[in-house]
C-alpha atoms as a PDB file:
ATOM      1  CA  UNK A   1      71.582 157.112 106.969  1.00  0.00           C
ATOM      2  CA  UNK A   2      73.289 153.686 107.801  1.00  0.00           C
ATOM      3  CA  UNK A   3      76.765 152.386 107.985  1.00  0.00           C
ATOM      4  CA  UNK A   4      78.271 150.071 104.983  1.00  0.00           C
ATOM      5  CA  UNK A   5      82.097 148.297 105.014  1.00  0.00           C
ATOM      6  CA  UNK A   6      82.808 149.496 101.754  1.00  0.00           C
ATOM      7  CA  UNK A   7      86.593 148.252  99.580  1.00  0.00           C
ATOM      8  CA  UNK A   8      87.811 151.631  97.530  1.00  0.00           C
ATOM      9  CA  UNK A   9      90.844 150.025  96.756  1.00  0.00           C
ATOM     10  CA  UNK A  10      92.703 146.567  96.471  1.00  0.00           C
ATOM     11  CA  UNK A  11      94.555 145.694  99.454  1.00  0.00           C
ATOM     12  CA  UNK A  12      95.018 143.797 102.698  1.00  0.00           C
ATOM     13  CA  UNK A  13      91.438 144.267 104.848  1.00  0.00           C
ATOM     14  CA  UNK A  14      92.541 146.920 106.660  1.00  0.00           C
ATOM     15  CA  UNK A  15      92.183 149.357 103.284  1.00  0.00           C
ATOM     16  CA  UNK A  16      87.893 148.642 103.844  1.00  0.00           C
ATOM     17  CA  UNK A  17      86.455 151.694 105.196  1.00  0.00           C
ATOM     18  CA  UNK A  18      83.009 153.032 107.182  1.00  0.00           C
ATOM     19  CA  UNK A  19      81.019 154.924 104.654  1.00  0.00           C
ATOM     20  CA  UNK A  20      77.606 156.632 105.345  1.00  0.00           C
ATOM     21  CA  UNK A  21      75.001 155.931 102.833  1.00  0.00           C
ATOM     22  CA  UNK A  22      71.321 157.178 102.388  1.00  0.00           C
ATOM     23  CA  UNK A  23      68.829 154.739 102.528  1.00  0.00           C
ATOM     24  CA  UNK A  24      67.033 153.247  99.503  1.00  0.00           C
ATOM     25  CA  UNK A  25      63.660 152.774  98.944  1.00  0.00           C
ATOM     26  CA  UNK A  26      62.671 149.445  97.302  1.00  0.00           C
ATOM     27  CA  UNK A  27      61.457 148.969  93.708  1.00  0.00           C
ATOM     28  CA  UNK A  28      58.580 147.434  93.078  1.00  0.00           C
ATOM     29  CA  UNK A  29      59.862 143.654  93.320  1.00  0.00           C
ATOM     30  CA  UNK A  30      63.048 144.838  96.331  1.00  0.00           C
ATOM     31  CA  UNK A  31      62.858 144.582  99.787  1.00  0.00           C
ATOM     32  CA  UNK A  32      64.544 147.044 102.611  1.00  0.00           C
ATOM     33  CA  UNK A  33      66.377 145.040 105.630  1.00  0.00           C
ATOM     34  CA  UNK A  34      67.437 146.184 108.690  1.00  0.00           C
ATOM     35  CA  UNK A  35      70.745 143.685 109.104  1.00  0.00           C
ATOM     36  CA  UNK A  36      71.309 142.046 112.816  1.00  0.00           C
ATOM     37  CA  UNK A  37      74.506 140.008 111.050  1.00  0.00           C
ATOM     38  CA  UNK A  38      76.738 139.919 108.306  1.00  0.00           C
ATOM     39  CA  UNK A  39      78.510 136.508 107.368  1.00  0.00           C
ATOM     40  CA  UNK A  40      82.442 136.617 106.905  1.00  0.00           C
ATOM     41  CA  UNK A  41      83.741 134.261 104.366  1.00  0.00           C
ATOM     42  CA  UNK A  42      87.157 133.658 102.851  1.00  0.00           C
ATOM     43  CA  UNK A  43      86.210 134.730  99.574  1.00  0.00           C
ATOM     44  CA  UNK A  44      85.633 138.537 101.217  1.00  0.00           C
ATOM     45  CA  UNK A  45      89.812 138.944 101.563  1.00  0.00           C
ATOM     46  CA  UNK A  46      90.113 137.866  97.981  1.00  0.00           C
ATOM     47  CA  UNK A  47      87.705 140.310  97.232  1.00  0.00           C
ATOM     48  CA  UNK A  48      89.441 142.734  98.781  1.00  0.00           C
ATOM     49  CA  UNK A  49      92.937 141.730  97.380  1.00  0.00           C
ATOM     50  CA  UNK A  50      91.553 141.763  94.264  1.00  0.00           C
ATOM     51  CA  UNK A  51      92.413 137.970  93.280  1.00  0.00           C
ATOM     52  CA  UNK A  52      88.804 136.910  93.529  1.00  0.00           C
ATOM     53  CA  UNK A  53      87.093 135.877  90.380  1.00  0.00           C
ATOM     54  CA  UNK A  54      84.039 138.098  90.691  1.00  0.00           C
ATOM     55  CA  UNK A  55      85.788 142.076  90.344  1.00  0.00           C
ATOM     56  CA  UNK A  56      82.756 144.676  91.726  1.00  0.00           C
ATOM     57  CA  UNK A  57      83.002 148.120  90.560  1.00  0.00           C
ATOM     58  CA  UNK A  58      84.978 150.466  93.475  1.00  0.00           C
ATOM     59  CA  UNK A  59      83.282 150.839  95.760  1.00  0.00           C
ATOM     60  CA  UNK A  60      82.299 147.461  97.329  1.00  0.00           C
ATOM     61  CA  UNK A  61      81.314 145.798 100.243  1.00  0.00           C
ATOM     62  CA  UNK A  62      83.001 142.275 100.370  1.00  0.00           C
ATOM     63  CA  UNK A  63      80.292 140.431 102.189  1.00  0.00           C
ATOM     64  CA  UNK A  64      78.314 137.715 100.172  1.00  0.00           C
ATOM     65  CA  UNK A  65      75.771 136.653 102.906  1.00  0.00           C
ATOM     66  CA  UNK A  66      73.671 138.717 105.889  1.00  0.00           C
ATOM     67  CA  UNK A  67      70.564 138.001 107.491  1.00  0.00           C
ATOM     68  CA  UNK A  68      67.893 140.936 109.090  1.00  0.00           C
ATOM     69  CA  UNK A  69      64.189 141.774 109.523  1.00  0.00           C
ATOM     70  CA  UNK A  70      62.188 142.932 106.625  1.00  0.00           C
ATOM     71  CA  UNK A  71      61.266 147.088 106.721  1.00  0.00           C
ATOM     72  CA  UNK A  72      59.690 147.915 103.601  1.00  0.00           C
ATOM     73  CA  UNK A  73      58.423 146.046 100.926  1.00  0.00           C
ATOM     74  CA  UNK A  74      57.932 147.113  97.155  1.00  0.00           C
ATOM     75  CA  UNK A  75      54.393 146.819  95.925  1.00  0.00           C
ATOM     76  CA  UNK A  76      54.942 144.038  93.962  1.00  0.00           C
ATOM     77  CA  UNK A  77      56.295 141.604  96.580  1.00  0.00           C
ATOM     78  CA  UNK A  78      54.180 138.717  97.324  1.00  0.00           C
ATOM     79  CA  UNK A  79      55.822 136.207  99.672  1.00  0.00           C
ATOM     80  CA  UNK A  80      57.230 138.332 102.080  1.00  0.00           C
ATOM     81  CA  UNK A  81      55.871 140.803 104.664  1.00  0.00           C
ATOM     82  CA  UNK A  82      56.833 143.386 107.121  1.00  0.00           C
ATOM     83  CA  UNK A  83      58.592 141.530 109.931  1.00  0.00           C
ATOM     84  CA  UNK A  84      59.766 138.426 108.160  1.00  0.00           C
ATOM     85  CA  UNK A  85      62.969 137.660 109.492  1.00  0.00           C
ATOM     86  CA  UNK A  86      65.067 136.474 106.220  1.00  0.00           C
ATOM     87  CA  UNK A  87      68.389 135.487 105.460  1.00  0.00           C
ATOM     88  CA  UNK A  88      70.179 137.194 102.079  1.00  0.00           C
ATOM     89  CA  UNK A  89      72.424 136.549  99.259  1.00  0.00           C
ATOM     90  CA  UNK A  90      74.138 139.576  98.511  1.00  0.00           C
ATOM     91  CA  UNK A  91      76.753 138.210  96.141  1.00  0.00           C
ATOM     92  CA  UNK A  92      79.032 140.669  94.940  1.00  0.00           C
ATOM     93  CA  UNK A  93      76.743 143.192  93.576  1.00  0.00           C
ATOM     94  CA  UNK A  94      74.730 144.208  97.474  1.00  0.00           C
ATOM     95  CA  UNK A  95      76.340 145.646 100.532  1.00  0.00           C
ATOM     96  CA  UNK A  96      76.853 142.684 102.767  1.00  0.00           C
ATOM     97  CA  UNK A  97      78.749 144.229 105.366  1.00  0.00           C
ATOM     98  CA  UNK A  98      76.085 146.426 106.460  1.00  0.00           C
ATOM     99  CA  UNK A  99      73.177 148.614 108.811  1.00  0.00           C
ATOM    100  CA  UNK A 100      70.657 148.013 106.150  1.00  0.00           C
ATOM    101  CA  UNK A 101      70.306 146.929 102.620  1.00  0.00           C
ATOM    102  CA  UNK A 102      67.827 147.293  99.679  1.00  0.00           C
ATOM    103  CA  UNK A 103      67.893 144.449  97.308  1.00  0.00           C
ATOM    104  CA  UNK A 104      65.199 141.992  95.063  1.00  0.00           C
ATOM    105  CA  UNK A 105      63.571 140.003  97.134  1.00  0.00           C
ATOM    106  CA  UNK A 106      64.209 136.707  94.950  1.00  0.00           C
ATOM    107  CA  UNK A 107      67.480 137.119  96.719  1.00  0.00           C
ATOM    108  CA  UNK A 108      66.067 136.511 100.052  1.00  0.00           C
ATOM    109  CA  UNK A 109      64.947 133.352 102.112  1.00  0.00           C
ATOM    110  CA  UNK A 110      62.755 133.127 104.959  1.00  0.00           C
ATOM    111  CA  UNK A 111      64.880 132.396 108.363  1.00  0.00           C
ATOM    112  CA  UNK A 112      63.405 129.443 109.881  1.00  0.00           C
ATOM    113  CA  UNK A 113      61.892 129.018 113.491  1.00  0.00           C
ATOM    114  CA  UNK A 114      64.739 128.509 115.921  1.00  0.00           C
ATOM    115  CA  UNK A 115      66.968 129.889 114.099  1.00  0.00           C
ATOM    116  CA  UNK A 116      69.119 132.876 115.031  1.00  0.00           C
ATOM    117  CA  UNK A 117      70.345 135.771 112.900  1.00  0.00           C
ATOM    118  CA  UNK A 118      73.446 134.818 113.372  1.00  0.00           C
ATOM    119  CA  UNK A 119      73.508 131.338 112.190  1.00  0.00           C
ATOM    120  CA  UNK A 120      71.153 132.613 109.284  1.00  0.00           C
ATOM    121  CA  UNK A 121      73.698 135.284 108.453  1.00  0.00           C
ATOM    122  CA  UNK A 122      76.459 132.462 108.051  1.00  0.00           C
ATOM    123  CA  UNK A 123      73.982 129.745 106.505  1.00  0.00           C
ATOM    124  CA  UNK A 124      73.319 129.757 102.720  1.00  0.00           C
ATOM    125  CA  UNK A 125      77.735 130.359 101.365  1.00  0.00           C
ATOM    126  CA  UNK A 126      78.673 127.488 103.394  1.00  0.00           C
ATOM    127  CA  UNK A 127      75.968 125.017 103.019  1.00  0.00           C
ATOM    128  CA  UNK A 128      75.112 125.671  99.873  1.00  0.00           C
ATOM    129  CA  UNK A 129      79.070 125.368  98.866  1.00  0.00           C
ATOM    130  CA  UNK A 130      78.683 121.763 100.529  1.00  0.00           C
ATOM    131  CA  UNK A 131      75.486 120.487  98.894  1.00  0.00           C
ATOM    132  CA  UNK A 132      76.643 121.580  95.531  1.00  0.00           C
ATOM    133  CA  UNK A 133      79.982 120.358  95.729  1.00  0.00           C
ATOM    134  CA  UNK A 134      79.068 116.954  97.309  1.00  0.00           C
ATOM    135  CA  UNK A 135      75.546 116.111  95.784  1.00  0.00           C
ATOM    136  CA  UNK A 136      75.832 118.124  92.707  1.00  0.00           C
ATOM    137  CA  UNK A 137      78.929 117.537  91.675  1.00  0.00           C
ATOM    138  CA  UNK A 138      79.888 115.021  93.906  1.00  0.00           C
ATOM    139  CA  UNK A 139      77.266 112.523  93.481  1.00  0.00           C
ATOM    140  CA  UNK A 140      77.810 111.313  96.758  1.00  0.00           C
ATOM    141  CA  UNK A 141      76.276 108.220  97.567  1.00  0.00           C
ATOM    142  CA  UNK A 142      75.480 106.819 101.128  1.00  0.00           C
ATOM    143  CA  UNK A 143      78.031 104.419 102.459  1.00  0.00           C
ATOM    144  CA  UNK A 144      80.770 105.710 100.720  1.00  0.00           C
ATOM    145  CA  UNK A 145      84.053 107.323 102.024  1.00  0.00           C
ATOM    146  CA  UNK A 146      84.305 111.388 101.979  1.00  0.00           C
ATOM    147  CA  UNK A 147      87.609 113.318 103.451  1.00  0.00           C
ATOM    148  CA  UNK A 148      87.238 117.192 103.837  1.00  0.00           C
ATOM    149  CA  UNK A 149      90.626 119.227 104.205  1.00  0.00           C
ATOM    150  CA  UNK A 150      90.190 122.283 105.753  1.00  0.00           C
ATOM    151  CA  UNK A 151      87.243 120.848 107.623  1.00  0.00           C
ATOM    152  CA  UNK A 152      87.581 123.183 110.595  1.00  0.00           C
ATOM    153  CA  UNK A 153      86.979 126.036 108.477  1.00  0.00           C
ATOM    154  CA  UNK A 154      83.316 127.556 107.930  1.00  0.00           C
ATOM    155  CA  UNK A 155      83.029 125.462 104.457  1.00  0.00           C
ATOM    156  CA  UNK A 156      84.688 122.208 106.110  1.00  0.00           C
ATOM    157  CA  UNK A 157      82.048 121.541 108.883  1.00  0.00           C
ATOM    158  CA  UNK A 158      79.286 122.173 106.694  1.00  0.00           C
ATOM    159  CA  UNK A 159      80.324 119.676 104.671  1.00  0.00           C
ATOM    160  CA  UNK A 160      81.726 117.683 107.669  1.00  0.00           C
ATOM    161  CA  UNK A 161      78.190 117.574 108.901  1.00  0.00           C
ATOM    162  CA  UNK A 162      76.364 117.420 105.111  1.00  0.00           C
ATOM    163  CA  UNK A 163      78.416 114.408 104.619  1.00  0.00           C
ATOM    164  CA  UNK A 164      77.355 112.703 107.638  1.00  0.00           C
ATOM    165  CA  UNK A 165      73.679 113.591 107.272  1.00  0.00           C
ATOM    166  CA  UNK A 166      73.820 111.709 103.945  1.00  0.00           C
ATOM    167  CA  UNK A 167      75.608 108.473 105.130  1.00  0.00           C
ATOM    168  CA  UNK A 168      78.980 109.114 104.245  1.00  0.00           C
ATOM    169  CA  UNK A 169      82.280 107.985 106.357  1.00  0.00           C
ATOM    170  CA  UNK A 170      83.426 111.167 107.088  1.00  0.00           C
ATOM    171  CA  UNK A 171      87.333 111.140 107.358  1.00  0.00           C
ATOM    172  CA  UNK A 172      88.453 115.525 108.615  1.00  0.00           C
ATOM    173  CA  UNK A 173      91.921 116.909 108.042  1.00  0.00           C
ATOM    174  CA  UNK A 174      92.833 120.528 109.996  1.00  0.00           C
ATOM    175  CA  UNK A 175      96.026 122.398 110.995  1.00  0.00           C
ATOM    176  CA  UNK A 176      95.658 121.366 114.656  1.00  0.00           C
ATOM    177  CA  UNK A 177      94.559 118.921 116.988  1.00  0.00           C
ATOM    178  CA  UNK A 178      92.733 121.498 119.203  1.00  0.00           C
ATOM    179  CA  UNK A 179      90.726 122.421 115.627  1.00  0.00           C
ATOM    180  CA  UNK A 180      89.999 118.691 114.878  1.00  0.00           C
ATOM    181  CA  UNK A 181      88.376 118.213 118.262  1.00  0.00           C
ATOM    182  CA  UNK A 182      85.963 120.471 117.398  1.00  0.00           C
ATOM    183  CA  UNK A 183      85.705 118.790 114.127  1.00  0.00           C
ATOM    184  CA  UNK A 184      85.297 115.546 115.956  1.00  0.00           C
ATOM    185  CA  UNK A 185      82.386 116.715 117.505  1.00  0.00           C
ATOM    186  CA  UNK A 186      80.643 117.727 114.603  1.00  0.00           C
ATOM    187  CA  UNK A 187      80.176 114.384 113.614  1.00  0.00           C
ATOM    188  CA  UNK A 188      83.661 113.493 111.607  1.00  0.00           C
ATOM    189  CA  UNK A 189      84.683 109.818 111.652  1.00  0.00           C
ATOM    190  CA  UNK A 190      87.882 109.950 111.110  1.00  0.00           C
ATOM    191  CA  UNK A 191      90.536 112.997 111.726  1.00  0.00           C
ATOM    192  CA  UNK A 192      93.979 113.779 110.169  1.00  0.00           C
ATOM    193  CA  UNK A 193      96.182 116.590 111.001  1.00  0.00           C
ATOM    194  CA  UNK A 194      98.034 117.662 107.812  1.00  0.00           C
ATOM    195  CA  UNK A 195     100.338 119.442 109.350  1.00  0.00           C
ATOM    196  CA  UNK A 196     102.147 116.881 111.743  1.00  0.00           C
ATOM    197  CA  UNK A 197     100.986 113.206 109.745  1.00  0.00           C
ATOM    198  CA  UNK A 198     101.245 112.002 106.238  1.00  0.00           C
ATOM    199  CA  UNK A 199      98.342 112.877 104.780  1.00  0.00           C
ATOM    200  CA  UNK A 200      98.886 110.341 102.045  1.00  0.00           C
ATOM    201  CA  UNK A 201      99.230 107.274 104.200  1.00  0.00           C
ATOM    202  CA  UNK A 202      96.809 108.501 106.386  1.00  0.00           C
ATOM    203  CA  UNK A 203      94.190 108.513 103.769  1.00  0.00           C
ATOM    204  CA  UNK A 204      95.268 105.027 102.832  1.00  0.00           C
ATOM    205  CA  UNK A 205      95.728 103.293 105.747  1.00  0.00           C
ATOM    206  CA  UNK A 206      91.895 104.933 107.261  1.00  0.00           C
ATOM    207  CA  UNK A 207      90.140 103.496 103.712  1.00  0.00           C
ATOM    208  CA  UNK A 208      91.911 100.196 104.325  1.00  0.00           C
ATOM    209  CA  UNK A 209      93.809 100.984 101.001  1.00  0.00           C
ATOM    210  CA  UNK A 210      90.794 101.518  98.998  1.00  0.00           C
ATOM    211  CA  UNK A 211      91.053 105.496  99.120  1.00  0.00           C
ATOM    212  CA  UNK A 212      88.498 107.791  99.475  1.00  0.00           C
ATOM    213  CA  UNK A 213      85.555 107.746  97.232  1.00  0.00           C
ATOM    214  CA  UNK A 214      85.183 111.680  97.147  1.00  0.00           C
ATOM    215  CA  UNK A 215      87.948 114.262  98.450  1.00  0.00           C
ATOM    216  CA  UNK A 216      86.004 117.866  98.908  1.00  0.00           C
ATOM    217  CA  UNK A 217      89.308 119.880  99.091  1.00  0.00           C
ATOM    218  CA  UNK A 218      89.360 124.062 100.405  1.00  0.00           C
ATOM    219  CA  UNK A 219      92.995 124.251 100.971  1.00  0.00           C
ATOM    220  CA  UNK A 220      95.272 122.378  97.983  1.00  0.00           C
ATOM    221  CA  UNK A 221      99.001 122.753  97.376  1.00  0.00           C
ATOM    222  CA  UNK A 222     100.450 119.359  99.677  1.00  0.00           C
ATOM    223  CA  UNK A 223      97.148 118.103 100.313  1.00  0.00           C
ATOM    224  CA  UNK A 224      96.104 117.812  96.578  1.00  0.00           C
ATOM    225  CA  UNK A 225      98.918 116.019  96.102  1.00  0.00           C
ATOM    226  CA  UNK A 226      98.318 113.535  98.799  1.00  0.00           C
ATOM    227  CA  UNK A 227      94.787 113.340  98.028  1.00  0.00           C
ATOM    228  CA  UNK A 228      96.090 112.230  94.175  1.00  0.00           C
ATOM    229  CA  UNK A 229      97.840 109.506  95.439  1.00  0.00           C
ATOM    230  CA  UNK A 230      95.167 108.122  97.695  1.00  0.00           C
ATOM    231  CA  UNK A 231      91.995 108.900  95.412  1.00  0.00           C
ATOM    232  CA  UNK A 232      89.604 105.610  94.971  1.00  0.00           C
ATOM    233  CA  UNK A 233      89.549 104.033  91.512  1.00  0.00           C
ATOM    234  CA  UNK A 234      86.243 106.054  90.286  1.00  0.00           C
ATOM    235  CA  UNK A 235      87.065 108.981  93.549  1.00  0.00           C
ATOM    236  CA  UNK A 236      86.168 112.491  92.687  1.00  0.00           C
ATOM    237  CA  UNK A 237      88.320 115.310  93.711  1.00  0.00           C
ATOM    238  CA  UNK A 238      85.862 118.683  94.499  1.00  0.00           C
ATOM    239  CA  UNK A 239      88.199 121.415  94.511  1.00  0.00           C
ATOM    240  CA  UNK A 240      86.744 124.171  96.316  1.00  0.00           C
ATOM    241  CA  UNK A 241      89.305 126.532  97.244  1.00  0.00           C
ATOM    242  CA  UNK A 242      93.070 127.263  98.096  1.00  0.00           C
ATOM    243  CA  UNK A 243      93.258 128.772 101.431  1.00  0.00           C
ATOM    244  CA  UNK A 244      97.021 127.340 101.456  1.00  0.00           C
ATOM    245  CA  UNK A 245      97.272 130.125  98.623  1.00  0.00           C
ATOM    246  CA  UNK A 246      99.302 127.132  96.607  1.00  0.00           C
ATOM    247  CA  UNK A 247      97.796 126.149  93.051  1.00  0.00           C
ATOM    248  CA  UNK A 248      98.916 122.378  92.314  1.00  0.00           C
ATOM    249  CA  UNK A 249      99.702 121.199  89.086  1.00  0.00           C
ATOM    250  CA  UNK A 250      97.645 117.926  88.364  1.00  0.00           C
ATOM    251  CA  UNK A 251     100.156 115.085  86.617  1.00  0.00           C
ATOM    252  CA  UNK A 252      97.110 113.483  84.177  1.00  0.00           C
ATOM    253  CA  UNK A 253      99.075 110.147  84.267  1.00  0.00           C
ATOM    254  CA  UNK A 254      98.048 109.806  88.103  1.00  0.00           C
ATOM    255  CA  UNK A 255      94.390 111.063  87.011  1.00  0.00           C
ATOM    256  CA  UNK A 256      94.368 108.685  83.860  1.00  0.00           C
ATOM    257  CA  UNK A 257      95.758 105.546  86.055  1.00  0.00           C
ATOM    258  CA  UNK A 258      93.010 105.787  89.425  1.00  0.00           C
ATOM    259  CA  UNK A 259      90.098 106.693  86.928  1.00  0.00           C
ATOM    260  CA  UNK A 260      89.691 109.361  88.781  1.00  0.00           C
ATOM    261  CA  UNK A 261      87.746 113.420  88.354  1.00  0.00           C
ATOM    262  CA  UNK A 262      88.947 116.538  88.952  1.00  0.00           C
ATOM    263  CA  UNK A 263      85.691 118.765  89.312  1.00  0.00           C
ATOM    264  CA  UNK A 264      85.445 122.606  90.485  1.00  0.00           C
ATOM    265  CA  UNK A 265      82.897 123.802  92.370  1.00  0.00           C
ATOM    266  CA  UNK A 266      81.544 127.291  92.044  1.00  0.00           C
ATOM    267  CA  UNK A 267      78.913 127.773  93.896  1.00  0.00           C
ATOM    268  CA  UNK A 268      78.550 131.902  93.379  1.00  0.00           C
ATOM    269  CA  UNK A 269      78.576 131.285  89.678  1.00  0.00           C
ATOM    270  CA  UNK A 270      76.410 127.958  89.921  1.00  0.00           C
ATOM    271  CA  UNK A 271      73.573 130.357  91.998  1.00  0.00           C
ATOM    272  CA  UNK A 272      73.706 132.915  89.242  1.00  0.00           C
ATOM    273  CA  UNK A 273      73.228 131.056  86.799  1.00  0.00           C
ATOM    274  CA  UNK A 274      71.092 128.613  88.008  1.00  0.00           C
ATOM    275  CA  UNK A 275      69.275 130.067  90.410  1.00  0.00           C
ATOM    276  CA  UNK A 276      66.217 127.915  90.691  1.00  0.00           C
ATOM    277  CA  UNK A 277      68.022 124.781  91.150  1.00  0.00           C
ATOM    278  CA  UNK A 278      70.050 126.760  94.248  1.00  0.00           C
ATOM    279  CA  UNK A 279      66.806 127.333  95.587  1.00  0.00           C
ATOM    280  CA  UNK A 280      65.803 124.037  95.741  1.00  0.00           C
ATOM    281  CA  UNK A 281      69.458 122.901  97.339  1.00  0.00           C
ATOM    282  CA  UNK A 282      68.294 125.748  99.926  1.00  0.00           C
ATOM    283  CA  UNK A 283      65.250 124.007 100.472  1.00  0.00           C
ATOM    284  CA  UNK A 284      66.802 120.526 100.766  1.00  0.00           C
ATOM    285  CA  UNK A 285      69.376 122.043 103.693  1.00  0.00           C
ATOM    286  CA  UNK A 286      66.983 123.540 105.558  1.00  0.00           C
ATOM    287  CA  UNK A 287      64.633 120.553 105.764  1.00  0.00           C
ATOM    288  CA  UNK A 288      68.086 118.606 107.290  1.00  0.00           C
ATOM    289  CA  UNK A 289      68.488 121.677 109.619  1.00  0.00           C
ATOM    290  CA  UNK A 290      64.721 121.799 110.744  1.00  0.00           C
ATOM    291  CA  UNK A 291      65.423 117.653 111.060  1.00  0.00           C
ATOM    292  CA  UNK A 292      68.058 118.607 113.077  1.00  0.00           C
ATOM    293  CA  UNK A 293      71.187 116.927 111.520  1.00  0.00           C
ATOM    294  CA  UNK A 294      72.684 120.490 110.214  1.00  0.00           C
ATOM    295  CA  UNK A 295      74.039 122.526 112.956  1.00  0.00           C
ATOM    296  CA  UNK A 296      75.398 125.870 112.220  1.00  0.00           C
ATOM    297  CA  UNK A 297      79.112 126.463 114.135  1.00  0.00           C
ATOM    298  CA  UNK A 298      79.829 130.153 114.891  1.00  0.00           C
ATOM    299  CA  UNK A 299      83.265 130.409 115.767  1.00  0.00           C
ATOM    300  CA  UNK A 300      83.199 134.311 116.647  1.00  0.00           C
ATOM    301  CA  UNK A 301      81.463 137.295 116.471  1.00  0.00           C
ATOM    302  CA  UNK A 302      82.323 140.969 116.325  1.00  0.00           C
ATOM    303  CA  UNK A 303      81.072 144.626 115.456  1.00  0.00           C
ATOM    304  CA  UNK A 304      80.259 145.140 112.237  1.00  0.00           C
ATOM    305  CA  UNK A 305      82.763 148.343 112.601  1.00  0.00           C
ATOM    306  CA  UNK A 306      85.421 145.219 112.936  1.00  0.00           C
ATOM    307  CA  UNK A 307      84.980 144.003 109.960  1.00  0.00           C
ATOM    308  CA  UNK A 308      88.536 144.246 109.424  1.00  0.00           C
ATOM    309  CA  UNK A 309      89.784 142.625 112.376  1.00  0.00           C
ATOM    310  CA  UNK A 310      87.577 139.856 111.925  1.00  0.00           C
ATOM    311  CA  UNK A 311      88.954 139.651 108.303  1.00  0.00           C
ATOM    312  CA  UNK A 312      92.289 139.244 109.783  1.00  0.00           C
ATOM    313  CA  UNK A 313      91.050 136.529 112.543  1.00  0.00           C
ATOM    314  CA  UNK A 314      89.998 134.390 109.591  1.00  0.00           C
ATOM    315  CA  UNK A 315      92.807 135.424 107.238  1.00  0.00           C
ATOM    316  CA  UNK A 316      95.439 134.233 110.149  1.00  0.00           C
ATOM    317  CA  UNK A 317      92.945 130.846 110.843  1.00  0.00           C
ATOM    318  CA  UNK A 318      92.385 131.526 114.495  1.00  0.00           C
ATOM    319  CA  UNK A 319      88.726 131.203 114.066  1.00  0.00           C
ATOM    320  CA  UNK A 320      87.421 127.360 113.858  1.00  0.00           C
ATOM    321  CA  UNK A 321      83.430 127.516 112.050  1.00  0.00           C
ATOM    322  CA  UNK A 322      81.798 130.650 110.668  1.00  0.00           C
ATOM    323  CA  UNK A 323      83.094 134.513 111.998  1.00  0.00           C
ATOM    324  CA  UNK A 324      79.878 137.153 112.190  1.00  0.00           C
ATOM    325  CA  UNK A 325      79.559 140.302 112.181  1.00  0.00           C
ATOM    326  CA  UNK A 326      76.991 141.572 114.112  1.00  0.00           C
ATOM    327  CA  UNK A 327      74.859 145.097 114.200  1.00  0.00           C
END
């Protein structure tokens, strides 16, 4: 028997519940893990709320991401062993807040050396959100100018730091100064508070009027709107997310006039359907984090039995980085 975070209903996090489940054995291409940490993500409370894209069949676990040692292997597995440590991508359709999981082991990825469980657990949502918003869809070039809103959250420093590692300017906008010094030492440029400065001008004045080249944007509403108005001639807006929980309406006479993109990035439906190309972003991150210019920021950790007060933590945006759960 092990413990799983499951959802039976739609609701705020506190409707998730402890359930008791029997283990599985693995199929012939599945792998059993026992989990030492579960990664906490923003799309988890939409999940739970029932606003998220992706709907799972009652009952759920939230959690996308984990990271564990391998305990069984199906007889048809040929690149892992017993004892690999590997880090998982549940998606929607695996427990990821969990004791233990049984899942294909094409979902899985070996955990490099020197790496924790911990900062595997919170590894592939974030970074792989950042390389295929900013290279993928992004086309980010070295030299040119990148701002990140929201770039305290878990998202926002990976691609705080992704930037960076590629030769971008890196220009940071949070809620708070005592956020953005944190961002500041994760290798931003540039920082903008968007809740005391104008955004707009800000943006402006730090790209010498130019504007920024790409804007990879995980909160929207006031910010999208600033970001229209100081958007390069040829700039690329990434949407990513709406953690304001506002949903802008785009005036096409702004987009027409600056030349500029509007581009969503999807990275859970991008890794579905293309999963071999995710694999090789995978591969291209951790390369950068063996090289060391990726470092993975754990804001907090708590019991995997919390799972609901660290849902609430990162709902209320106390937590600056990644929030764990840990077995």
């Amino acid at each position: 028997m092990h413990k799983v975070i499951r959802c039976h209903k739609y609701g705020e996090p506190n409707v998730l519940q402890i359930d008791e489940l029997e283990s599985r054995v693995p199929g012939p291409e599945e792998i059993r893990v026992r989990l030492h940490a579960c990664s906490v993500n923003f799309p988890d409370i939409l999940s739970c709320a029932g606003t998220y894209q992706d709907k799972p069949v009652f009952p759920f676990s939230p959690g996308r991401e984990s990271a564990g040692e391998i305990i069984e292997c199906g007889n048809s597995v040929k690149n892992f062993v017993l004892g690999d440590r590997v880090m998982l991508w549940c998606g929607s359709e695996y427990d990821g807040y969990a004791e233990e999981i049984t899942l294909p082991a094409s979902r899985a990825f070996p955990v490099p050396p020197g790496m924790d469980y911990v900062q595997a657990a919170g590894f592939m949502l974030v970074y792989g959100t950042a390389w295929h918003g900013l290279m993928d869809c992004g086309n980010l070039v070295s030299g040119e100018t990148v701002v990140v809103h929201g770039a305290s959250g878990g998202v926002g420093l990976a691609a705080v730091q992704l930037a960076k590692a590629m030769g971008a300017i890196v220009i940071a906008s949070a809620g708070s100064d005592e956020k953005l010094k944190i961002v500041s030492s994760q290798g931003a440029d540039h920082l903008i508070n968007y809740n005391t400065e104008d955004t707009r001008q800000r943006m402006k004045d730090l790209t010498e009027g130019k504007g920024a080249n790409i804007v990879f944007d995980t909160v929207g509403g006031k910010v999208f709107n600033a970001s229209l108005s100081a958007i390069a001639k040829e700039g690329r807006i990434l949407i990513v997310g709406f953690t304001s929980g506002e949903h802008s309406k785009a005036p096409t006479n702004i987009i027409l006039v600056k030349w500029a993109s509007l581009i969503s990035v999807r990275f859970g439906q991008f890794s579905r359907i293309y999963p071999e190309r995710t694999r090789k972003n995978h591969d291209n991150l951790i390369a950068l984090y063996e090289a060391g210019q990726l470092n993975p920021y754990v804001g907090k950790t708590y019991p995997l039995v919390d799972a609901v007060d660290a849902l609430d933590a990162l709902k209320s945006r106390q937590i600056t980085g990644k929030v764990i759960l840990v077995i």
